[in-house]
N, C-alpha and C. Protein backbone atom coordinates (compact mmCIF):
# COMPACT_ATOMS: atom_id res chain seq x y z
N UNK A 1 41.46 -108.61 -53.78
CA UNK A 1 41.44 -108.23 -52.40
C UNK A 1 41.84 -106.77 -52.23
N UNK A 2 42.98 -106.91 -52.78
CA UNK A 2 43.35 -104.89 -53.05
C UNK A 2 42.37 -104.08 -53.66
N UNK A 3 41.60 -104.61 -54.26
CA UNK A 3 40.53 -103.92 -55.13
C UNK A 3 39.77 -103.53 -53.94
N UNK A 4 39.03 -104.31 -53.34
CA UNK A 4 37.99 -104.26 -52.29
C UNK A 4 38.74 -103.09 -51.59
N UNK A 5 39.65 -103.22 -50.90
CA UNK A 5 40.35 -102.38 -50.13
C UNK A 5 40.40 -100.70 -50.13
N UNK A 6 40.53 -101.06 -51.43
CA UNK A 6 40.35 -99.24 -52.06
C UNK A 6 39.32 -98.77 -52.31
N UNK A 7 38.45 -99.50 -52.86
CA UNK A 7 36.98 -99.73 -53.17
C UNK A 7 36.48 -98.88 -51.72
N UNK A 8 36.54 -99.44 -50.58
CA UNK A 8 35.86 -99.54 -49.21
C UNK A 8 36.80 -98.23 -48.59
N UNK A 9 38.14 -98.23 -48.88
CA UNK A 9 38.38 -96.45 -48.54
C UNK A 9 38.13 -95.47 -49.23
N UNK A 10 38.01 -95.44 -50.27
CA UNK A 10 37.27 -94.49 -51.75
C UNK A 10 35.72 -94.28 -51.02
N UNK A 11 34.66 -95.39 -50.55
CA UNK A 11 33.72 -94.93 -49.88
C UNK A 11 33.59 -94.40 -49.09
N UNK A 12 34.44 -95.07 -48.02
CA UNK A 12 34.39 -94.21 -47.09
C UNK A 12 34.80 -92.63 -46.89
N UNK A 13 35.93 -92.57 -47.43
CA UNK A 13 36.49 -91.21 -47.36
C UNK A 13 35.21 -90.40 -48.48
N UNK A 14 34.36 -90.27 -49.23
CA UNK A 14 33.72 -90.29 -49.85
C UNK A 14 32.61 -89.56 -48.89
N UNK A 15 31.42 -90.79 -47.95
CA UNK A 15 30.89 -90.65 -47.11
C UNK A 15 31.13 -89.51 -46.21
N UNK A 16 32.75 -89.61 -45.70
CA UNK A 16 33.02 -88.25 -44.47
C UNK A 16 32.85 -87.13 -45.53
N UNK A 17 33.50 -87.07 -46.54
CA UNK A 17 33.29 -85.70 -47.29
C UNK A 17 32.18 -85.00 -47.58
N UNK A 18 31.24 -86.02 -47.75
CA UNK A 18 29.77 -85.70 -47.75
C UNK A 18 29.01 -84.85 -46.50
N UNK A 19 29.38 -86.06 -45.66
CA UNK A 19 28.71 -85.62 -44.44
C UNK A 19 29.18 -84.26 -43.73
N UNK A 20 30.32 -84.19 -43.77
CA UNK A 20 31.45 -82.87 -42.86
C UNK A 20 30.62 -82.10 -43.71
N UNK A 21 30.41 -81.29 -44.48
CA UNK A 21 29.58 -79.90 -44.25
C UNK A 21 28.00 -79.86 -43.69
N UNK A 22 27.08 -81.18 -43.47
CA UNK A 22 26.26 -81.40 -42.53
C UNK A 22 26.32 -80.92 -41.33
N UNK A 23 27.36 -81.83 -41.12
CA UNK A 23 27.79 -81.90 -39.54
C UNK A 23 28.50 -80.13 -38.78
N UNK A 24 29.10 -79.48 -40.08
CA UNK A 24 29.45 -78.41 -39.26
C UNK A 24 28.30 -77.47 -39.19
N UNK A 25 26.82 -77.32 -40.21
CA UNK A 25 25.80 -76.73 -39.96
C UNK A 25 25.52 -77.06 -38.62
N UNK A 26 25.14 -78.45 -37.93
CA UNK A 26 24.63 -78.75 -37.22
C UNK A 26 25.36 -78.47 -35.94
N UNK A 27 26.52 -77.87 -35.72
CA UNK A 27 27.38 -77.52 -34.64
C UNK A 27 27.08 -76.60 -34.68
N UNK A 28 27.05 -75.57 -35.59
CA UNK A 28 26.72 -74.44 -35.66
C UNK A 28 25.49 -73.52 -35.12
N UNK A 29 24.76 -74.52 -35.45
CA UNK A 29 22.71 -74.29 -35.42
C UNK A 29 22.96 -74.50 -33.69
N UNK A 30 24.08 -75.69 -33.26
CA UNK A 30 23.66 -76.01 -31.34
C UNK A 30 23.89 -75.06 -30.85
N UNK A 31 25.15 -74.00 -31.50
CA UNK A 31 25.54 -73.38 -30.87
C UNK A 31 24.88 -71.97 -31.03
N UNK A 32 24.48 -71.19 -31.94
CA UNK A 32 23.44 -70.50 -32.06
C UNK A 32 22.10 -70.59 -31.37
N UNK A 33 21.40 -71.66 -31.72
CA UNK A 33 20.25 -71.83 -30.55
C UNK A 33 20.54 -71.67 -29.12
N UNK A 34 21.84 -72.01 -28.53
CA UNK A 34 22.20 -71.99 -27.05
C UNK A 34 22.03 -70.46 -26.78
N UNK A 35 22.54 -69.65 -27.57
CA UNK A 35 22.85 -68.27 -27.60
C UNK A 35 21.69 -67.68 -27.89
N UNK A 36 20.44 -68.11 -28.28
CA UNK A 36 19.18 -67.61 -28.43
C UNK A 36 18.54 -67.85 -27.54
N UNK A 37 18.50 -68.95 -26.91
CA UNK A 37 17.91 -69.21 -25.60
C UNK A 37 18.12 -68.51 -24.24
N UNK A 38 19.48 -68.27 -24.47
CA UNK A 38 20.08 -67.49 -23.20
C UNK A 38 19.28 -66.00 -23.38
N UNK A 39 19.73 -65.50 -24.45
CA UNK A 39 19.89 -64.04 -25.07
C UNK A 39 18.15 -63.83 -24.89
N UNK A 40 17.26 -64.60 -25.02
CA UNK A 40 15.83 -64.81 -24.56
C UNK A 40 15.49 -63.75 -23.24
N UNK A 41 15.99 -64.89 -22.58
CA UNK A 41 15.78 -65.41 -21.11
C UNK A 41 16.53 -63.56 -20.60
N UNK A 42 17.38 -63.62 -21.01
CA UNK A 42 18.27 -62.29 -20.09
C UNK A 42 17.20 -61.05 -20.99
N UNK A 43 16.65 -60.99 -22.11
CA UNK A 43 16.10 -60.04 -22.62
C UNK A 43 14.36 -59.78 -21.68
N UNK A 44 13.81 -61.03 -21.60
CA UNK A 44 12.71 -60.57 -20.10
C UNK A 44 13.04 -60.75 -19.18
N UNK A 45 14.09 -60.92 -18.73
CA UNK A 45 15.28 -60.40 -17.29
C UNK A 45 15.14 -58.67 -17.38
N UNK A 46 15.57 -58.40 -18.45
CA UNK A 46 15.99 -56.70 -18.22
C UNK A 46 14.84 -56.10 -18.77
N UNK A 47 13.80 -56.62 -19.12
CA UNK A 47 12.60 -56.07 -19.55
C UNK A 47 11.84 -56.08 -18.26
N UNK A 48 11.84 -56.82 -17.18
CA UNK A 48 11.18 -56.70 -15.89
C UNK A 48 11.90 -55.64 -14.94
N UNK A 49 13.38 -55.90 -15.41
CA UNK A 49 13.92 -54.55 -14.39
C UNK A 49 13.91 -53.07 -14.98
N UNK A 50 13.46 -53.33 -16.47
CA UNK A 50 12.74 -51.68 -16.79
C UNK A 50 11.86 -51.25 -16.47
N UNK A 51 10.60 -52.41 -16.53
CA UNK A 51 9.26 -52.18 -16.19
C UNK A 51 9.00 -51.57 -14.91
N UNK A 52 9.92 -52.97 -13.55
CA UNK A 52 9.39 -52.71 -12.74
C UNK A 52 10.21 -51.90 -11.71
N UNK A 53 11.24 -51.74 -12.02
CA UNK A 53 12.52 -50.85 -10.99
C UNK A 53 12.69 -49.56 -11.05
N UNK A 54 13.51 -48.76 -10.29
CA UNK A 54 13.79 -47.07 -11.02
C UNK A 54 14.80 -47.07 -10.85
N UNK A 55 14.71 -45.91 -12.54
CA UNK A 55 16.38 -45.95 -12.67
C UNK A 55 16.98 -44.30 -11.72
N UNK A 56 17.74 -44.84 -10.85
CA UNK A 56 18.14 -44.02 -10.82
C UNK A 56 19.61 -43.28 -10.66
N UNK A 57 20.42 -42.02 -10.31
CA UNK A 57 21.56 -41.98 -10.84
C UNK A 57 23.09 -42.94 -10.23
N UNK A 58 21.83 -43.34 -9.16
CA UNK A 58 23.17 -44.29 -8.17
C UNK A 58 22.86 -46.03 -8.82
N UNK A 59 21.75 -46.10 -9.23
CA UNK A 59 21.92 -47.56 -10.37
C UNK A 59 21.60 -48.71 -9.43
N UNK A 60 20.74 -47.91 -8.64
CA UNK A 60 20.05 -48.85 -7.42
C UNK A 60 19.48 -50.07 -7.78
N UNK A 61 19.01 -49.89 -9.65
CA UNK A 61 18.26 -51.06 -9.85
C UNK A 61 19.12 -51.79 -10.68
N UNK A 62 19.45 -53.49 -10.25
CA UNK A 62 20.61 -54.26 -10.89
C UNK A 62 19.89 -55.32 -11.14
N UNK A 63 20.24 -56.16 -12.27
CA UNK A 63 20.16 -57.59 -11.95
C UNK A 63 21.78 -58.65 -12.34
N UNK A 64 21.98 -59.50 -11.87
CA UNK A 64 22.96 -60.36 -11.97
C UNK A 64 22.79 -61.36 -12.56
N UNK A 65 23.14 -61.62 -13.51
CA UNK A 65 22.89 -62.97 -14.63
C UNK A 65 24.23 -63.40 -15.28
N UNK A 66 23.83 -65.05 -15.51
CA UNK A 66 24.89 -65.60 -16.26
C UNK A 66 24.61 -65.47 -17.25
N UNK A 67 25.63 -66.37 -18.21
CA UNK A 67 25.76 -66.57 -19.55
C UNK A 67 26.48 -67.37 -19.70
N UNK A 68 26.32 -67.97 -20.73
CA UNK A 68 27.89 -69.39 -21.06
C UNK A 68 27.61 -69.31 -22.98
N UNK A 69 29.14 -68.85 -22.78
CA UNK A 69 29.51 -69.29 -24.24
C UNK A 69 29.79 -70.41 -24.29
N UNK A 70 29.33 -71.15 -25.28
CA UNK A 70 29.32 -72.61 -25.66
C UNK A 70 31.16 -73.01 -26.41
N UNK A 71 31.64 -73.45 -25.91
CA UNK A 71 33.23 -73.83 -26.23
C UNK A 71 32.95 -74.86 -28.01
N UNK A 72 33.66 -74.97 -28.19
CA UNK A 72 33.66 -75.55 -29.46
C UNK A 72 34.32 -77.20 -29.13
N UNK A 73 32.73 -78.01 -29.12
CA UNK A 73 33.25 -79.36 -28.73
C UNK A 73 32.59 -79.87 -30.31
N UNK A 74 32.52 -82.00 -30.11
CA UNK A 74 32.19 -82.53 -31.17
C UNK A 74 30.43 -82.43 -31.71
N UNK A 75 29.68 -81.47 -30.66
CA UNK A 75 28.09 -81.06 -31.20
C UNK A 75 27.68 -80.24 -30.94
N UNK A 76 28.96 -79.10 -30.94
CA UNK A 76 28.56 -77.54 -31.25
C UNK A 76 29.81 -76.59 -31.94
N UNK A 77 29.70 -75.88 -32.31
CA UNK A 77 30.55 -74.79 -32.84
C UNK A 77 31.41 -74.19 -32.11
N UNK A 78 30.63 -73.83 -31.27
CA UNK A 78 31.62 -72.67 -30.36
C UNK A 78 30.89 -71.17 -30.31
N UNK A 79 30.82 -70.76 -29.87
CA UNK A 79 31.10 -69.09 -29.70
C UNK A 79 32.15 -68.69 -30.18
N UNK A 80 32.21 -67.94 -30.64
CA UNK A 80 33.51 -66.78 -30.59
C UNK A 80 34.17 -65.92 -29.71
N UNK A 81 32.69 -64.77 -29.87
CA UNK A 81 32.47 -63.72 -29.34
C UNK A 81 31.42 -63.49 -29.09
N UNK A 82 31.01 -63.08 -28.12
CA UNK A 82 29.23 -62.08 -27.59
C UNK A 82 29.74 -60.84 -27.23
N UNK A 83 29.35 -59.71 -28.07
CA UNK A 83 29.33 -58.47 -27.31
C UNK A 83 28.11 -57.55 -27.22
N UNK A 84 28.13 -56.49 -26.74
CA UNK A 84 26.48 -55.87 -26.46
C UNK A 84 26.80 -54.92 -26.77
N UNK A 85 26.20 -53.38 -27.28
CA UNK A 85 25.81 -52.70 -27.84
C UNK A 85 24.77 -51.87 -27.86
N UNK A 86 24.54 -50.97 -28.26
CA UNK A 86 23.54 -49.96 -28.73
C UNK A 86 23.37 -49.48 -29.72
N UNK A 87 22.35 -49.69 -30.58
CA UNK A 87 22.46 -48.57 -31.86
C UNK A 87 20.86 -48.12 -31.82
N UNK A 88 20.34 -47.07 -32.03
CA UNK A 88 18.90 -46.47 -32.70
C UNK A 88 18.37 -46.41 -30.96
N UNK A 89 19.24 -46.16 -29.85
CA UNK A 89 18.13 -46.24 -28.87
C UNK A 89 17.82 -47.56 -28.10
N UNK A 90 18.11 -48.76 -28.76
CA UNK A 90 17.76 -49.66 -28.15
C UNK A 90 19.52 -51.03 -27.74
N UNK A 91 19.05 -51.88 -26.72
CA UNK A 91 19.91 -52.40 -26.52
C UNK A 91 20.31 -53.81 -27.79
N UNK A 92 21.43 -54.09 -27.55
CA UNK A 92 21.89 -55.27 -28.55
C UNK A 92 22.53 -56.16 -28.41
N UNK A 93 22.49 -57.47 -28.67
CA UNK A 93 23.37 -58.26 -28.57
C UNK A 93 23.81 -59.38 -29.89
N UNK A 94 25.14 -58.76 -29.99
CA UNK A 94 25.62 -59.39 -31.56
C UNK A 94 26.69 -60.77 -30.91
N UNK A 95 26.70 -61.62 -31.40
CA UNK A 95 27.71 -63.03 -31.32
C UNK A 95 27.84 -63.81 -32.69
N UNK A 96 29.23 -64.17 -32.55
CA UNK A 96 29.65 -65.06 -33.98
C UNK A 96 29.71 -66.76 -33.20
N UNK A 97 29.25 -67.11 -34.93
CA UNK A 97 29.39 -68.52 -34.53
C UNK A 97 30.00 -69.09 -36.30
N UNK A 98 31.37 -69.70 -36.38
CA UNK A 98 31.61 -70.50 -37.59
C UNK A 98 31.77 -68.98 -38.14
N UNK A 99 32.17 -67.97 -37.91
CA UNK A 99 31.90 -66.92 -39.03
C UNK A 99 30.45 -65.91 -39.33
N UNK A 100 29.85 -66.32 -38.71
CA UNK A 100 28.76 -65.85 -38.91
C UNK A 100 28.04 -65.06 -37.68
N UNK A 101 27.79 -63.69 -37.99
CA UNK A 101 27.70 -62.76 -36.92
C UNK A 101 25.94 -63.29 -36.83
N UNK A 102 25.33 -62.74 -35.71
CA UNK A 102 23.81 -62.95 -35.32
C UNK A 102 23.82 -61.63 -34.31
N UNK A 103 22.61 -61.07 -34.46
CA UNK A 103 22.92 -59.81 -33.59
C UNK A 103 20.68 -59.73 -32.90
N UNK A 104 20.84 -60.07 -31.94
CA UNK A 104 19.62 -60.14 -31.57
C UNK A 104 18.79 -58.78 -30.46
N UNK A 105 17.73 -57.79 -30.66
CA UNK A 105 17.71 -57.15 -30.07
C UNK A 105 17.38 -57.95 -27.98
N UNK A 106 18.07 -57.29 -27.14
CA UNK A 106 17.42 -57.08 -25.98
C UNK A 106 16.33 -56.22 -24.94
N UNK A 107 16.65 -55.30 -25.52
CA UNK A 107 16.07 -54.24 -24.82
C UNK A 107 15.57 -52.96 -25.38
N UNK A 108 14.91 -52.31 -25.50
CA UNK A 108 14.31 -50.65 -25.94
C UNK A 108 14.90 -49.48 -25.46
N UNK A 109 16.04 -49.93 -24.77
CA UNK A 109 17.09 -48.67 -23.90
C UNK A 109 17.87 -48.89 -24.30
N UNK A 110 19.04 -47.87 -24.09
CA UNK A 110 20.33 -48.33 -24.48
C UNK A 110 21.28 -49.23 -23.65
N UNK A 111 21.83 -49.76 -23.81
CA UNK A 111 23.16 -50.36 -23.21
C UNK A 111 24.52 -50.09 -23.45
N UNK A 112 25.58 -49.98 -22.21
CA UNK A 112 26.53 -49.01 -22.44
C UNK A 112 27.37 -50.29 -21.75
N UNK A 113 28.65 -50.24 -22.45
CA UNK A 113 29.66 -51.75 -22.02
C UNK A 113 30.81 -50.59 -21.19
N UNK A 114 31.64 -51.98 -20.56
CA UNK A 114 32.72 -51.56 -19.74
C UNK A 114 33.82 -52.16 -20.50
N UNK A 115 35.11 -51.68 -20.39
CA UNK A 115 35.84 -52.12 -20.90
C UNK A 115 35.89 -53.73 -21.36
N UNK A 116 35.45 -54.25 -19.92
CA UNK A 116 36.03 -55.85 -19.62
C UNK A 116 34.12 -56.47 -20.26
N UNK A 117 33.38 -55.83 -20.59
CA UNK A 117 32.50 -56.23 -21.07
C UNK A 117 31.76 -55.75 -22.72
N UNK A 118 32.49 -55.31 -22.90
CA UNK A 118 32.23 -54.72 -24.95
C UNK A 118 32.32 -55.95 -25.83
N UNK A 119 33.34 -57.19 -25.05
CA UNK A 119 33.54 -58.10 -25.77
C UNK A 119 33.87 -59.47 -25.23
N UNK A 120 32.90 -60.76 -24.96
CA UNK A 120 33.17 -61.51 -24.18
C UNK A 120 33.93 -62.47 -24.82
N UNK A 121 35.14 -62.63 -25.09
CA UNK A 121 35.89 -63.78 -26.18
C UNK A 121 35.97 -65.64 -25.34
N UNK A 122 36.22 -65.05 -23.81
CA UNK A 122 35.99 -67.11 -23.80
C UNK A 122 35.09 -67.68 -23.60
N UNK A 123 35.05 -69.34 -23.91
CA UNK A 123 34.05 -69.86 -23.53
C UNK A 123 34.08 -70.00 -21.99
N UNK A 124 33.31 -70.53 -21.55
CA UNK A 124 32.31 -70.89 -20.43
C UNK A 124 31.49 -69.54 -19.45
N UNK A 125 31.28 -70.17 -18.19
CA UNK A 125 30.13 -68.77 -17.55
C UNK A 125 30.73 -67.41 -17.56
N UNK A 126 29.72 -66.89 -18.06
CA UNK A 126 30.46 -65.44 -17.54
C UNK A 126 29.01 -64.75 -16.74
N UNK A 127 29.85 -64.28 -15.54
CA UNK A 127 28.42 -63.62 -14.23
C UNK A 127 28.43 -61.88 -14.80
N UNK A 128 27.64 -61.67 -15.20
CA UNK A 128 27.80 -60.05 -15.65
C UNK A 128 26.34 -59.41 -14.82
N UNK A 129 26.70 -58.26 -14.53
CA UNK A 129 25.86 -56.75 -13.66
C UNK A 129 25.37 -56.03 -14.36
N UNK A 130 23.70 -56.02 -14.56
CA UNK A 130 23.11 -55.27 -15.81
C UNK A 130 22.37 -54.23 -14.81
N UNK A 131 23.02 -52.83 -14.86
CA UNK A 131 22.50 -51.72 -13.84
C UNK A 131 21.45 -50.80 -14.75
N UNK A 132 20.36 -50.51 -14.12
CA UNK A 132 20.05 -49.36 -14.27
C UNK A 132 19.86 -47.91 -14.30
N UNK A 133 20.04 -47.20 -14.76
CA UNK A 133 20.35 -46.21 -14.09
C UNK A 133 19.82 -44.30 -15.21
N UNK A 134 20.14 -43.46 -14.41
CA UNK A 134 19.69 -42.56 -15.36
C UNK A 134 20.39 -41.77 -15.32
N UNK A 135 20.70 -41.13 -16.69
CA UNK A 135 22.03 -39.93 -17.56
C UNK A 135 21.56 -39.15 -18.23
N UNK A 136 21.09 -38.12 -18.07
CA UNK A 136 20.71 -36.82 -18.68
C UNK A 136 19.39 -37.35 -19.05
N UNK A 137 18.64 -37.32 -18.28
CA UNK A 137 17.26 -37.71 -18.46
C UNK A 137 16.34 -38.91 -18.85
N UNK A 138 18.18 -39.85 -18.94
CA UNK A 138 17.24 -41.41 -19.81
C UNK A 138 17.77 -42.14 -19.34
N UNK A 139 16.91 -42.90 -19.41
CA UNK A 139 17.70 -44.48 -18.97
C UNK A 139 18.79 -45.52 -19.69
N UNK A 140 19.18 -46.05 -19.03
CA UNK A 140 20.42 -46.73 -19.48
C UNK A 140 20.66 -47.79 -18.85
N UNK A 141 20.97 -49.30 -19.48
CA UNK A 141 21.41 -50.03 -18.73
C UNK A 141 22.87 -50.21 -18.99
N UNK A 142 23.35 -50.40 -18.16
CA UNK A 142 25.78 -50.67 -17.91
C UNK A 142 25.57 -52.27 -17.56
N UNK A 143 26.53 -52.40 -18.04
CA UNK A 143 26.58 -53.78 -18.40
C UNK A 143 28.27 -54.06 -17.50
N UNK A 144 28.37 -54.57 -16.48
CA UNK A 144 29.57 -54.68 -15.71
C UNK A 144 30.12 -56.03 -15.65
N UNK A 145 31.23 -56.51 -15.43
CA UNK A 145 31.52 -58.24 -14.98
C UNK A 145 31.32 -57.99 -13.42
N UNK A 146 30.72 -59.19 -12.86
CA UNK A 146 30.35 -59.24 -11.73
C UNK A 146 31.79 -59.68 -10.98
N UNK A 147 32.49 -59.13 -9.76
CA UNK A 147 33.08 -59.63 -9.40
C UNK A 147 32.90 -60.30 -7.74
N UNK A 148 31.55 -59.46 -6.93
CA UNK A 148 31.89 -59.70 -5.59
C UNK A 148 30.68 -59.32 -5.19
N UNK A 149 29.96 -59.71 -3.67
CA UNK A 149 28.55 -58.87 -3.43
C UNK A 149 28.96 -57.94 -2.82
N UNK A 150 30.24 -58.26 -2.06
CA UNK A 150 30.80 -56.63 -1.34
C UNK A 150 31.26 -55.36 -2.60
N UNK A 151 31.50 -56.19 -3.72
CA UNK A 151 31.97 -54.87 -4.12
C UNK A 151 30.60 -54.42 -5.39
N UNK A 152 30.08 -55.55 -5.71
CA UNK A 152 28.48 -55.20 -6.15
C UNK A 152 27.90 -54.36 -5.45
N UNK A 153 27.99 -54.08 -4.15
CA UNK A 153 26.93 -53.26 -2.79
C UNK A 153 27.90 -51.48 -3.44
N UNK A 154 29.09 -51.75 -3.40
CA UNK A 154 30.27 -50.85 -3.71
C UNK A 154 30.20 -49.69 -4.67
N UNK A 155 30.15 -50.51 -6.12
CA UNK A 155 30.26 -49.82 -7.01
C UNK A 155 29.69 -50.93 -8.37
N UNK A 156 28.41 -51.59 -8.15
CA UNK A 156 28.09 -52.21 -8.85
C UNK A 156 28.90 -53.43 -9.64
N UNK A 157 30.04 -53.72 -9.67
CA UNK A 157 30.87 -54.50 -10.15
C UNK A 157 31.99 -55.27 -9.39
């Protein structure tokens, strides 16, 4: 009877060991895809307000979009971090998941962060202000946390 006993926890514990590095790919992959889907969606967001808006030095042209970092439950990873960027001219958006950075382009302009936006560390929505605007001859999108429509009308943020 003791035999069986050990027998049947030796499998089992066996089984979880197996499976647990499955299972954390697969948290991983939910939570990455969430972040590709979004990172999509907001990239022909700001590709329509390049196309079709002008930039100009008061940053007349905005759009307001969410985002949600995915929290780290039992069928996803988590986020870490999302932050945005510029390198070569064009805009960026890099996020970790499990360790593992992913950095996906957005945009063909640059993007320029605000303090409270270089680095988004918690999970759930975050409402952020993607302005347009123009600085020594080029365009640029600023990337702001949204706080208000009165103070959006204000000073974009």
């Amino acid at each position: 009877m003791i035999y069986r006993l050990v027998l049947a926890v030796a499998v089992t514990t066996a089984l979880a060991g197996a499976t647990a590095p499955a299972l954390s790919t697969v948290r991983a992959d939910a939570a990455n895809s969430a972040m590709e889907r979004q990172l999509e969606e907001l990239s022909a967001e700001l590709a329509t307000v390049a196309e079709t808006d002008d930039a100009t030095p008061d940053g007349d042209a905005q759009r307001v979009v969410e985002i949600r970092l995915p929290a780290q439950t039992y069928t996803s990873a988590g986020v870490d971090h999302l932050g945005f960027s510029a390198q070569a001219g064009v805009g960026l958006a890099t996020w970790q998941v499990a360790s593992q950075k992913q950095t996906e382009q957005l945009i063909d302009i640059p993007l320029r962060t605000t303090a409270s936006t270089d680095r988004l560390n918690e999970p759930g929505t975050h409402r952020l202000v993607f302005v347009l605007t123009r600085s020594d001859g080029r365009r640029v999108l600023t990337v702001h946390r949204f706080k208000s429509e009165a103070a959006a009308r204000r000073g974009h943020a």
